[in-house]
PDB file of N, CA and C in Angstrom:
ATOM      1  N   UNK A   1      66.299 121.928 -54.444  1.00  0.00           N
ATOM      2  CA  UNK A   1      66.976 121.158 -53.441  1.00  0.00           C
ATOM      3  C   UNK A   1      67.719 122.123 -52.518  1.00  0.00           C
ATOM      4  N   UNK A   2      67.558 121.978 -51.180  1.00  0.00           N
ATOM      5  CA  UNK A   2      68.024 122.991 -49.792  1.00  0.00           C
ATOM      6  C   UNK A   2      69.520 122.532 -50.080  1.00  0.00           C
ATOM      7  N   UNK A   3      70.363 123.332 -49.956  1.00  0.00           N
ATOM      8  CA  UNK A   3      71.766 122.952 -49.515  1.00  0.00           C
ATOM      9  C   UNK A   3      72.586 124.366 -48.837  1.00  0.00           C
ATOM     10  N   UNK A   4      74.046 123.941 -48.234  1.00  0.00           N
ATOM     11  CA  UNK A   4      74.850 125.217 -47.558  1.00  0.00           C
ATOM     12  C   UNK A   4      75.217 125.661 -48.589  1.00  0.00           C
ATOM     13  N   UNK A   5      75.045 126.955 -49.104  1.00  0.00           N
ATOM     14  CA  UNK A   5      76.015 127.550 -50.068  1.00  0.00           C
ATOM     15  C   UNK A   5      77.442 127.419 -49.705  1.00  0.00           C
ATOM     16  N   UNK A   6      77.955 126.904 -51.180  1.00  0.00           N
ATOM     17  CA  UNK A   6      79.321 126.687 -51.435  1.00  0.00           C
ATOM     18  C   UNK A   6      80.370 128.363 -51.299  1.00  0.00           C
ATOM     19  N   UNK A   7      81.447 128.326 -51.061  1.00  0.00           N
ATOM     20  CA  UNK A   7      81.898 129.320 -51.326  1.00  0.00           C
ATOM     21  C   UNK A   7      83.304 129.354 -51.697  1.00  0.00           C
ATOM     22  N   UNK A   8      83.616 130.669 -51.636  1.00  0.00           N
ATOM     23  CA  UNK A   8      85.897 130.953 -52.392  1.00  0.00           C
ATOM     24  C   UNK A   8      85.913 129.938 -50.884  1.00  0.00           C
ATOM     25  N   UNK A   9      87.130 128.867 -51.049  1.00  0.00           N
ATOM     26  CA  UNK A   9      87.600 128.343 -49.945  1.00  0.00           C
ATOM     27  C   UNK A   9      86.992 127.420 -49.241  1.00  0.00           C
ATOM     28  N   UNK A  10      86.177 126.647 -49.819  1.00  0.00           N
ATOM     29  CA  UNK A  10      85.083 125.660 -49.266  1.00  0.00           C
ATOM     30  C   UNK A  10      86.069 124.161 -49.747  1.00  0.00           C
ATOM     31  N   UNK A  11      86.171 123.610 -49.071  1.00  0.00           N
ATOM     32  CA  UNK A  11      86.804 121.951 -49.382  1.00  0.00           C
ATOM     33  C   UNK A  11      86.191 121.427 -50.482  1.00  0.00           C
ATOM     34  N   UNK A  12      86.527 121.356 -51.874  1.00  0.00           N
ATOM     35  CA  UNK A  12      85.474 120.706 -53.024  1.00  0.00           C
ATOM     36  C   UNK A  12      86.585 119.596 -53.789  1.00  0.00           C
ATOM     37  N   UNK A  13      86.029 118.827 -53.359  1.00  0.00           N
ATOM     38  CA  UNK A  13      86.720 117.739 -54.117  1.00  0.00           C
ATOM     39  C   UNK A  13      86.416 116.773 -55.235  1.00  0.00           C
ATOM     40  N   UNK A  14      87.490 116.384 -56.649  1.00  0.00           N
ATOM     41  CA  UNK A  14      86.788 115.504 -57.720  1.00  0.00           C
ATOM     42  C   UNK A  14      86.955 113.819 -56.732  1.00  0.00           C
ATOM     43  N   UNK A  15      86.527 113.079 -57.718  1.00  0.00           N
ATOM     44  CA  UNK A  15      86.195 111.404 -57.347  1.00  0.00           C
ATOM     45  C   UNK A  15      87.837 111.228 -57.070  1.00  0.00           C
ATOM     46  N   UNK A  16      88.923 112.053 -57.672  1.00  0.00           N
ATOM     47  CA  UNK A  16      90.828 111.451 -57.011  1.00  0.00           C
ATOM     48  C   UNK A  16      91.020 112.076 -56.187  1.00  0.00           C
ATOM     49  N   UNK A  17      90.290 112.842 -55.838  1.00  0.00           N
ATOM     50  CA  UNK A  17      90.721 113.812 -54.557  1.00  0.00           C
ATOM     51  C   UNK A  17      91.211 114.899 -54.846  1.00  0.00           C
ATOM     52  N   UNK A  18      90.715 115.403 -55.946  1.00  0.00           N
ATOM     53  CA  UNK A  18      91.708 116.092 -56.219  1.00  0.00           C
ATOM     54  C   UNK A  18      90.624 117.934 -55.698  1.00  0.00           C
ATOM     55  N   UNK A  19      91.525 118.375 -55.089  1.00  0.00           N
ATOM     56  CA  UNK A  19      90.693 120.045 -54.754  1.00  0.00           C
ATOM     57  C   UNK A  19      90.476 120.934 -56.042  1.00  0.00           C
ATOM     58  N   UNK A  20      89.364 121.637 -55.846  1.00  0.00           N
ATOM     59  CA  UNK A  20      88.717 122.059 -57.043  1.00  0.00           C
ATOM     60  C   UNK A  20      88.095 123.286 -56.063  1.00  0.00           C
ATOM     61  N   UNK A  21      88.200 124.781 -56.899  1.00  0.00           N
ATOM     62  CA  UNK A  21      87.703 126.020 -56.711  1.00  0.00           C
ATOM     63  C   UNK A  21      86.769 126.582 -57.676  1.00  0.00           C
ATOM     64  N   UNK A  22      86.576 127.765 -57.754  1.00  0.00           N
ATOM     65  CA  UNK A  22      85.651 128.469 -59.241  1.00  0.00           C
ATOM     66  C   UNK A  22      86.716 129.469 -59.314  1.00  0.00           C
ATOM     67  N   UNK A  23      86.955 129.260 -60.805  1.00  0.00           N
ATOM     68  CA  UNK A  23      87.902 130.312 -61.682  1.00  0.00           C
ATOM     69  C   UNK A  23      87.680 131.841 -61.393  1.00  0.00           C
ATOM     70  N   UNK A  24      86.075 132.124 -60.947  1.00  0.00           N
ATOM     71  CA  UNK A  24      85.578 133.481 -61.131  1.00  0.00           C
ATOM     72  C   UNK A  24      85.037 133.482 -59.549  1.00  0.00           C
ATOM     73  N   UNK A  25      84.918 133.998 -58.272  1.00  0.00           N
ATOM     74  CA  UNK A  25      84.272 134.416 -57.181  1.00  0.00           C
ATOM     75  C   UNK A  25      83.026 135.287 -57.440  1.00  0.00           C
ATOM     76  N   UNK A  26      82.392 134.702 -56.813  1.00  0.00           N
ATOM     77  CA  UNK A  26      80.880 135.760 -57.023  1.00  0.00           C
ATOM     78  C   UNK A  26      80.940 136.861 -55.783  1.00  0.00           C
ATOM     79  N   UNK A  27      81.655 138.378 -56.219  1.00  0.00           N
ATOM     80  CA  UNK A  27      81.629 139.667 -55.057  1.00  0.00           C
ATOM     81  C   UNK A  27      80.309 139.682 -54.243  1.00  0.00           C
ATOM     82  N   UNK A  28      79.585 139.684 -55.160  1.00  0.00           N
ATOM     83  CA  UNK A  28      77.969 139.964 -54.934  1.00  0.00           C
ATOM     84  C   UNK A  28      77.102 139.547 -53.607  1.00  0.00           C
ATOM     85  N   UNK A  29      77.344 138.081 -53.508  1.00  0.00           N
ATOM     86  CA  UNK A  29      76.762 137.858 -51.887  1.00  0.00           C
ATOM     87  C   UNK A  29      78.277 136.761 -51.767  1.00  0.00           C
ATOM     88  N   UNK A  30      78.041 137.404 -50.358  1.00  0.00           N
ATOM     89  CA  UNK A  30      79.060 136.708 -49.420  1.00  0.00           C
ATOM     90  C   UNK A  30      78.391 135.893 -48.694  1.00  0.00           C
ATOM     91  N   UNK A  31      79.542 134.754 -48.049  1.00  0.00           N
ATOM     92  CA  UNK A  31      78.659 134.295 -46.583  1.00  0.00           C
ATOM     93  C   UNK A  31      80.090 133.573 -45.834  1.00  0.00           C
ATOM     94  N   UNK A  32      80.008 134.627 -44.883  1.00  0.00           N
ATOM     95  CA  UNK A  32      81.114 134.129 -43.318  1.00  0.00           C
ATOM     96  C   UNK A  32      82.714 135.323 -44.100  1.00  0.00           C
ATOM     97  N   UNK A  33      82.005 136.381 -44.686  1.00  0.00           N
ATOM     98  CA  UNK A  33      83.111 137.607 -45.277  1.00  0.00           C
ATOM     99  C   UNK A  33      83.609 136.775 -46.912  1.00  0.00           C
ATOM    100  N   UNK A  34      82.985 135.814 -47.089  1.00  0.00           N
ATOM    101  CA  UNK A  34      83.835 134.853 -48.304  1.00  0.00           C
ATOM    102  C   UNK A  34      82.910 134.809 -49.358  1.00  0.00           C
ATOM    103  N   UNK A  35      83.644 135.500 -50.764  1.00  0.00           N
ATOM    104  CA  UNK A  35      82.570 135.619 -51.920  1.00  0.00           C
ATOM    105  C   UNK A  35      82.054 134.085 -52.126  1.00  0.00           C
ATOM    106  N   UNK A  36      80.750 133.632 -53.021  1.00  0.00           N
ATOM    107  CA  UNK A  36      80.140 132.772 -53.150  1.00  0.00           C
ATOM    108  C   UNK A  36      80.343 132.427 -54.643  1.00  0.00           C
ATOM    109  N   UNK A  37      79.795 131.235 -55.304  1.00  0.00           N
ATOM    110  CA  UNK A  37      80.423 130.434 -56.633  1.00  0.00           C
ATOM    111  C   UNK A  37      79.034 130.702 -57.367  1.00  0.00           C
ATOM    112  N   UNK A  38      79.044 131.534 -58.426  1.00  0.00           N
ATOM    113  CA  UNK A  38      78.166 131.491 -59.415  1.00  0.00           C
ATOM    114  C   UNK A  38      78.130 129.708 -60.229  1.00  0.00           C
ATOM    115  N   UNK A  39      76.694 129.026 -60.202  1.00  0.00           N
ATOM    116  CA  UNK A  39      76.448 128.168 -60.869  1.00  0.00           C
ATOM    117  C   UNK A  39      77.056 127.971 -62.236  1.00  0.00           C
ATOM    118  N   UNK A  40      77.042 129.308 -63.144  1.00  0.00           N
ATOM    119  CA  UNK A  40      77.814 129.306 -64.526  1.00  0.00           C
ATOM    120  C   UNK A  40      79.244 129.041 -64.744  1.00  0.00           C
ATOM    121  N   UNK A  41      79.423 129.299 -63.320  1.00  0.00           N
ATOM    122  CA  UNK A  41      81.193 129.612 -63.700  1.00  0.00           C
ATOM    123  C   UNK A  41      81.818 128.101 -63.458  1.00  0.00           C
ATOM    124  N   UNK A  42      82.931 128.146 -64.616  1.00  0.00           N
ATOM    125  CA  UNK A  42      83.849 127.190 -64.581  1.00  0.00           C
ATOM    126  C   UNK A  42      84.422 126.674 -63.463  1.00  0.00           C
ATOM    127  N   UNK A  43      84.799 125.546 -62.661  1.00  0.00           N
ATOM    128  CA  UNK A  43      85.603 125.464 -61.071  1.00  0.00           C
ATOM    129  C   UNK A  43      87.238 125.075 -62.490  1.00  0.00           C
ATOM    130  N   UNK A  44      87.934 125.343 -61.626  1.00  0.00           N
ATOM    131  CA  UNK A  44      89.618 124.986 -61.436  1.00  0.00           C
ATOM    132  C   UNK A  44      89.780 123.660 -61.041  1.00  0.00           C
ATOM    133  N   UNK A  45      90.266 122.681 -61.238  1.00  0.00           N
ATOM    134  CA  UNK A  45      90.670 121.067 -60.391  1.00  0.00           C
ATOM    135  C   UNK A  45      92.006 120.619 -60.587  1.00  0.00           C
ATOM    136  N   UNK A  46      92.807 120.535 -59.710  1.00  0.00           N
ATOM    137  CA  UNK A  46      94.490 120.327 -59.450  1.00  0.00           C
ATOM    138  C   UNK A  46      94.306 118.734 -58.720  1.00  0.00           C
ATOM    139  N   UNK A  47      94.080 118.353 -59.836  1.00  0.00           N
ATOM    140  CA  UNK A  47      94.194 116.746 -59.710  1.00  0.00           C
ATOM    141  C   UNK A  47      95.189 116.190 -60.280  1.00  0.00           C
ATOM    142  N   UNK A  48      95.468 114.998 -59.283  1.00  0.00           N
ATOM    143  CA  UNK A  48      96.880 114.126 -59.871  1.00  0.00           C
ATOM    144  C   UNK A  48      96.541 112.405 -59.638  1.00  0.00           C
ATOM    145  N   UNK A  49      96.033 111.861 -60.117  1.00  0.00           N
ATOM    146  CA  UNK A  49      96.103 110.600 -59.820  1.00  0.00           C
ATOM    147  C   UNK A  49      96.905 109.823 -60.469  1.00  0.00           C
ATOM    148  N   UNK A  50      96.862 108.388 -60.494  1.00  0.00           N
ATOM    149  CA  UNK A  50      97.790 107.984 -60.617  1.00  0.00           C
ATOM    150  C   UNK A  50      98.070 107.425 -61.872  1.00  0.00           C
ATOM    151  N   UNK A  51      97.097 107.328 -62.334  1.00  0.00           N
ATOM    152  CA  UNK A  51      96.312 107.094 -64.119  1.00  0.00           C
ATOM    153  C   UNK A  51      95.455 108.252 -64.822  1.00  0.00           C
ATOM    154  N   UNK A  52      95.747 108.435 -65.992  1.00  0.00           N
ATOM    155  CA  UNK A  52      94.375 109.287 -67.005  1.00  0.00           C
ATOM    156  C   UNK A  52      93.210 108.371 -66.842  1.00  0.00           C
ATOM    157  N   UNK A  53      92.605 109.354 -66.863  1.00  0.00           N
ATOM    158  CA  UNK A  53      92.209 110.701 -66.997  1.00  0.00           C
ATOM    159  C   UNK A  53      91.875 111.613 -66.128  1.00  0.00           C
ATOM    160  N   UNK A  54      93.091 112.769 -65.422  1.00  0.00           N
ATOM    161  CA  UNK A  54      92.946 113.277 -64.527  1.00  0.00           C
ATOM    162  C   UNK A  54      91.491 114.511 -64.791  1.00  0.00           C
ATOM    163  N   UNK A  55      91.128 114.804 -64.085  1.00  0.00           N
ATOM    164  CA  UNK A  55      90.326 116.455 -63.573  1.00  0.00           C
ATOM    165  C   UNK A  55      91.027 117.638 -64.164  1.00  0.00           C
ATOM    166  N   UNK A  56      90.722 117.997 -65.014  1.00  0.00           N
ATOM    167  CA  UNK A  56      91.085 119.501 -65.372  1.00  0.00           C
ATOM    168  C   UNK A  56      90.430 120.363 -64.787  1.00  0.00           C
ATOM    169  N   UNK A  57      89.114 121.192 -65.347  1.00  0.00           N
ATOM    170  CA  UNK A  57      87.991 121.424 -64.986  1.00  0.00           C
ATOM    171  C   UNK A  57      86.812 120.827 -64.554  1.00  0.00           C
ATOM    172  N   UNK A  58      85.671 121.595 -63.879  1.00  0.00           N
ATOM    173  CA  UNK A  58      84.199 121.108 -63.546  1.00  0.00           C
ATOM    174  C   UNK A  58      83.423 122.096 -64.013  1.00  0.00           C
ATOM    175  N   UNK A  59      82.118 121.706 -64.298  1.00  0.00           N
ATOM    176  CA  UNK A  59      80.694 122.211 -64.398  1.00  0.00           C
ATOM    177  C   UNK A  59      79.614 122.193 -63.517  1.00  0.00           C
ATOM    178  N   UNK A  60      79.497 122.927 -62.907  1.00  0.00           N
ATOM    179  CA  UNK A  60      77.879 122.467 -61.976  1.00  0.00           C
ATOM    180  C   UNK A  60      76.495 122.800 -62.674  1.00  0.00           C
ATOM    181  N   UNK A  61      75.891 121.622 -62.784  1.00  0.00           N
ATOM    182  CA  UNK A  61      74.467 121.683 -63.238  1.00  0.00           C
ATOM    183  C   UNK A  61      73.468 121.814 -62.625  1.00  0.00           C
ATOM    184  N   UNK A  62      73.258 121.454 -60.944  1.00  0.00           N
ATOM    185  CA  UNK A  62      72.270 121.990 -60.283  1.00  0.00           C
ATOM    186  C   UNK A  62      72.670 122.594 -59.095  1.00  0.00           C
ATOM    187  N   UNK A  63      72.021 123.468 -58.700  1.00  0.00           N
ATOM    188  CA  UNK A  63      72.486 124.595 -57.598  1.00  0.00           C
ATOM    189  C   UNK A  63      70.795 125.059 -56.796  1.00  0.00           C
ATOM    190  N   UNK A  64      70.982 126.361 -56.472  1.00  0.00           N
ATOM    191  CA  UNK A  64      70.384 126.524 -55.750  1.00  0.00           C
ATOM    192  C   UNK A  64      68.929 126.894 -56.975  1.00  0.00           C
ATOM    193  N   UNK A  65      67.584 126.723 -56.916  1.00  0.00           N
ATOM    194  CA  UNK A  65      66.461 127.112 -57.795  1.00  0.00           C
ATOM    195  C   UNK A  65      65.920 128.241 -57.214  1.00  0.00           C
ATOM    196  N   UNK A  66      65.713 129.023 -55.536  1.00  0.00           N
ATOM    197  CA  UNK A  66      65.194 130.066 -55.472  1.00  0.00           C
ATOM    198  C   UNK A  66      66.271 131.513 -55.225  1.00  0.00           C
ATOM    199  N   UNK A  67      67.500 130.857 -55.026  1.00  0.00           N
ATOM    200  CA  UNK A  67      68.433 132.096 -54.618  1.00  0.00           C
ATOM    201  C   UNK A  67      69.437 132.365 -55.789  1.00  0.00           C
ATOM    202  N   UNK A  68      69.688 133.739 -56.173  1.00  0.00           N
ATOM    203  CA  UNK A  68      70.444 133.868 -57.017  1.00  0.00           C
ATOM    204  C   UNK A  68      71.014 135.277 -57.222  1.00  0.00           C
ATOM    205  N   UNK A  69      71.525 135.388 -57.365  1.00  0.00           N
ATOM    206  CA  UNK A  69      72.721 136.430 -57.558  1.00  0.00           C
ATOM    207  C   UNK A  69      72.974 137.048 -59.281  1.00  0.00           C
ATOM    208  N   UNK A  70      72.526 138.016 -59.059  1.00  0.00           N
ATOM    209  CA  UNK A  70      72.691 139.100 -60.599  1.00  0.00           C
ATOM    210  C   UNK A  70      71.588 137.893 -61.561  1.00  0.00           C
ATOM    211  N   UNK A  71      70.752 137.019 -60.935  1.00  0.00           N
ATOM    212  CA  UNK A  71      69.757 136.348 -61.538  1.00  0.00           C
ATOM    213  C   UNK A  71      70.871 134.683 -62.235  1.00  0.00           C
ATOM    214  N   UNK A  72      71.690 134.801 -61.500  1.00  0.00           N
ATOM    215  CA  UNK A  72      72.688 133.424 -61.731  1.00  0.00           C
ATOM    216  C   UNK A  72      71.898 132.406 -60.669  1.00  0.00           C
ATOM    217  N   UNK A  73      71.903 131.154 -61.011  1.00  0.00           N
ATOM    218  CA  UNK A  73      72.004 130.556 -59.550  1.00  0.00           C
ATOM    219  C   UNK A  73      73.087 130.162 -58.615  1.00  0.00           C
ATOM    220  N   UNK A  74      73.228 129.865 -57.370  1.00  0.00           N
ATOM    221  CA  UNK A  74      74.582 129.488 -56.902  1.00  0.00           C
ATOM    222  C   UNK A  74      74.459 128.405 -56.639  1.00  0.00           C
ATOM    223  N   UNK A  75      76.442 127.644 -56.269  1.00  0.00           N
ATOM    224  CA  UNK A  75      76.840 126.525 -55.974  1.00  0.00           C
ATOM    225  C   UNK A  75      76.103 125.808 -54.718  1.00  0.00           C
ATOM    226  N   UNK A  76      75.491 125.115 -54.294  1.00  0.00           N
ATOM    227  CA  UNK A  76      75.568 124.593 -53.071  1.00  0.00           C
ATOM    228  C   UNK A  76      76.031 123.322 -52.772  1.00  0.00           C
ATOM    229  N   UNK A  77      76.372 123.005 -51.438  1.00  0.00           N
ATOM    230  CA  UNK A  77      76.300 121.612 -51.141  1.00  0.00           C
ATOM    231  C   UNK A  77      75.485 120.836 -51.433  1.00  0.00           C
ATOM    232  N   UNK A  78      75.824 119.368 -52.282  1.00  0.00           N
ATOM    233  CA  UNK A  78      74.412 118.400 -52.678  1.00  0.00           C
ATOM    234  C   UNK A  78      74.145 118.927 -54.077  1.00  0.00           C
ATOM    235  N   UNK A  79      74.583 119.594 -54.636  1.00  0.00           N
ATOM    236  CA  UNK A  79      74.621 119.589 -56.383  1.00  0.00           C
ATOM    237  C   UNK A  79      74.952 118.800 -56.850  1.00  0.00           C
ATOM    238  N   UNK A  80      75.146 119.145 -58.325  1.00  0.00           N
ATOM    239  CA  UNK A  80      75.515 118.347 -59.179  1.00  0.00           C
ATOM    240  C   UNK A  80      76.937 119.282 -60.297  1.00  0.00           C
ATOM    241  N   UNK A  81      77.705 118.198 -60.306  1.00  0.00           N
ATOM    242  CA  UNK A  81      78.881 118.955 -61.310  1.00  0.00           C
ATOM    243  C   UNK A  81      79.477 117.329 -61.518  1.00  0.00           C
ATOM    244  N   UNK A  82      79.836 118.168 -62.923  1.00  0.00           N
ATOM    245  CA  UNK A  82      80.841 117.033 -63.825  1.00  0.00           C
ATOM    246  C   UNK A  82      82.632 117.789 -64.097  1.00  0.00           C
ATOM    247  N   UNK A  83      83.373 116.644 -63.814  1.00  0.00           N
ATOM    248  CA  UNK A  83      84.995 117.140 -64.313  1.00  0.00           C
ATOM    249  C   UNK A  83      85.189 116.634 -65.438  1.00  0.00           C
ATOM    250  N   UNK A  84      85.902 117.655 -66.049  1.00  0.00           N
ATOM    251  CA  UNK A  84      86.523 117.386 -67.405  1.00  0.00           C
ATOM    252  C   UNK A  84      87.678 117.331 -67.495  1.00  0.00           C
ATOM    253  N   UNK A  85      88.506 116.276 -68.061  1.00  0.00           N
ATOM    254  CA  UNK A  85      88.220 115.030 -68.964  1.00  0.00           C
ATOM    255  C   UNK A  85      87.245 113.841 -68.683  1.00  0.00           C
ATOM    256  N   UNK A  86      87.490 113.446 -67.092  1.00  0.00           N
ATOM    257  CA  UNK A  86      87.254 111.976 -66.575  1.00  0.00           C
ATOM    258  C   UNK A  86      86.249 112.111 -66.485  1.00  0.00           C
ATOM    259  N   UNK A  87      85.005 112.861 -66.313  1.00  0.00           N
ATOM    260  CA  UNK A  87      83.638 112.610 -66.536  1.00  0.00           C
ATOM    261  C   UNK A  87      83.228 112.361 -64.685  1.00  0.00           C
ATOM    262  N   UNK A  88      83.874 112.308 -64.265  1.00  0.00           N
ATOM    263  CA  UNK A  88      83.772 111.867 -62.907  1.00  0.00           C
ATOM    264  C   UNK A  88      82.792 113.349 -62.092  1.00  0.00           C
ATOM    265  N   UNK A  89      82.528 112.533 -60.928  1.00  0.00           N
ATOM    266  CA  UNK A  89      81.756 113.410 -60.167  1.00  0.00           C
ATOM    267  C   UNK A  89      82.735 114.690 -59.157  1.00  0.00           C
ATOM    268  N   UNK A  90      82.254 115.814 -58.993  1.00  0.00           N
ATOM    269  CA  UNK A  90      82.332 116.850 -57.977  1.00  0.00           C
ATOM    270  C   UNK A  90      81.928 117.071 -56.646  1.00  0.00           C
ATOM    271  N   UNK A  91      82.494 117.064 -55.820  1.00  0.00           N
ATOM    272  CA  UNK A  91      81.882 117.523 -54.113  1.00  0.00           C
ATOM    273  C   UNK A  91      82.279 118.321 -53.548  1.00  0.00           C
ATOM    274  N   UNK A  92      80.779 119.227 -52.885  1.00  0.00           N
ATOM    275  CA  UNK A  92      81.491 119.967 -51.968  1.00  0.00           C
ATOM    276  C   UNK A  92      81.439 119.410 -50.336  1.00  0.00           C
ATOM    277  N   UNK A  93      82.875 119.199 -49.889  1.00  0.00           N
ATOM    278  CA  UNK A  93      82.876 118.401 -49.024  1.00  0.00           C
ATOM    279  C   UNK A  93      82.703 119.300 -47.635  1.00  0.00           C
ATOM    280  N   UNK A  94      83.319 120.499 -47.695  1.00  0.00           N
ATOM    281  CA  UNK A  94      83.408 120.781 -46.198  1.00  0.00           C
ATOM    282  C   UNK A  94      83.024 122.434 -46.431  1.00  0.00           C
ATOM    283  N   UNK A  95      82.453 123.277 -46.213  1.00  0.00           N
ATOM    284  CA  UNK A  95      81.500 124.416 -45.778  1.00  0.00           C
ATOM    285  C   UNK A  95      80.841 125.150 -44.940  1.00  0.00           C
ATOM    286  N   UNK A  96      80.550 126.424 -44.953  1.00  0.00           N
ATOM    287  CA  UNK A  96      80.634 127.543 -44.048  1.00  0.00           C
ATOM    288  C   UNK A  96      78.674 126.650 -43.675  1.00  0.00           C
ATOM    289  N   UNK A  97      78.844 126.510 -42.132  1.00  0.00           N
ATOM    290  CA  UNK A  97      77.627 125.966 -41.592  1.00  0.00           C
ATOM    291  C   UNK A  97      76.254 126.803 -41.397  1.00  0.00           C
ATOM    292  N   UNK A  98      75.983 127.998 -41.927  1.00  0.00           N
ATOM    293  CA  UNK A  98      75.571 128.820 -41.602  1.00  0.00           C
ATOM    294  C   UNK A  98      74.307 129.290 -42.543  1.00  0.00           C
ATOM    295  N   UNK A  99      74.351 129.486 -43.803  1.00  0.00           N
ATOM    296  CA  UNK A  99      73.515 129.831 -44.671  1.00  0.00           C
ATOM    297  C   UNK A  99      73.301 129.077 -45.902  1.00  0.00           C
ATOM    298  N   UNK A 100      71.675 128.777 -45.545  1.00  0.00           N
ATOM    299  CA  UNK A 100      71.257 127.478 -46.845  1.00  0.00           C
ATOM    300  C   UNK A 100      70.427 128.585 -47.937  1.00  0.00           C
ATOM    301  N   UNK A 101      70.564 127.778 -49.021  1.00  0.00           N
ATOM    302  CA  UNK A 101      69.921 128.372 -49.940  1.00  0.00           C
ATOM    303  C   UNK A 101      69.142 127.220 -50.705  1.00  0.00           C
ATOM    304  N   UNK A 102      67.804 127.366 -51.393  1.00  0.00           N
ATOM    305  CA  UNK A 102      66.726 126.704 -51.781  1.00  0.00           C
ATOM    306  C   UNK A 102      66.399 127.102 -53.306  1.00  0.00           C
TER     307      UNK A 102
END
């Protein structure tokens, strides 16, 4: 699946709104000077809603299938990731317009 690679500083939000990063930056390829999100790596989520079960962490399960980095795949826009506790969905909402990966 084509999508913009995600990157450090990309708008990613859980189902409360809550903003969500990756714990680890991928040095390796950049895009717009801004390291990129290895598929493996854990995201961060600073969620607060107004009931449990907030967003701790996320997982992304699908990313990019032909581009990859140290043989990882990366984050893109239009994946797939789950937050933990609430089970709820991940987005990357807003991103560098420039370089898709397949």
């Amino acid at each position: 699946m084509p999508g913009l690679l995600a990157h450090e500083g990309a708008v990613t939000l859980c189902s409360h709104a809550g903003q969500a990063r990756p714990a680890v930056a991928n040095p390796r390829v950049k895009v717009g000077g801004r390291p990129t999100a290895l598929l493996t790596v854990p995201w961060l989520v600073t969620c607060a809603p107004p009931s449990p079960p907030s967003c701790v962490t996320a997982q992304w399960f699908t990313g990019t299938t032909r581009v990859r980095s140290a043989g990882v795949p990366l984050v893109i826009q239009g994946g797939t990731a789950v937050c933990a506790p609430s089970g709820g969905p991940l987005a990357v909402v807003a991103v560098q317009p420039r370089v898709r990966g397949i």
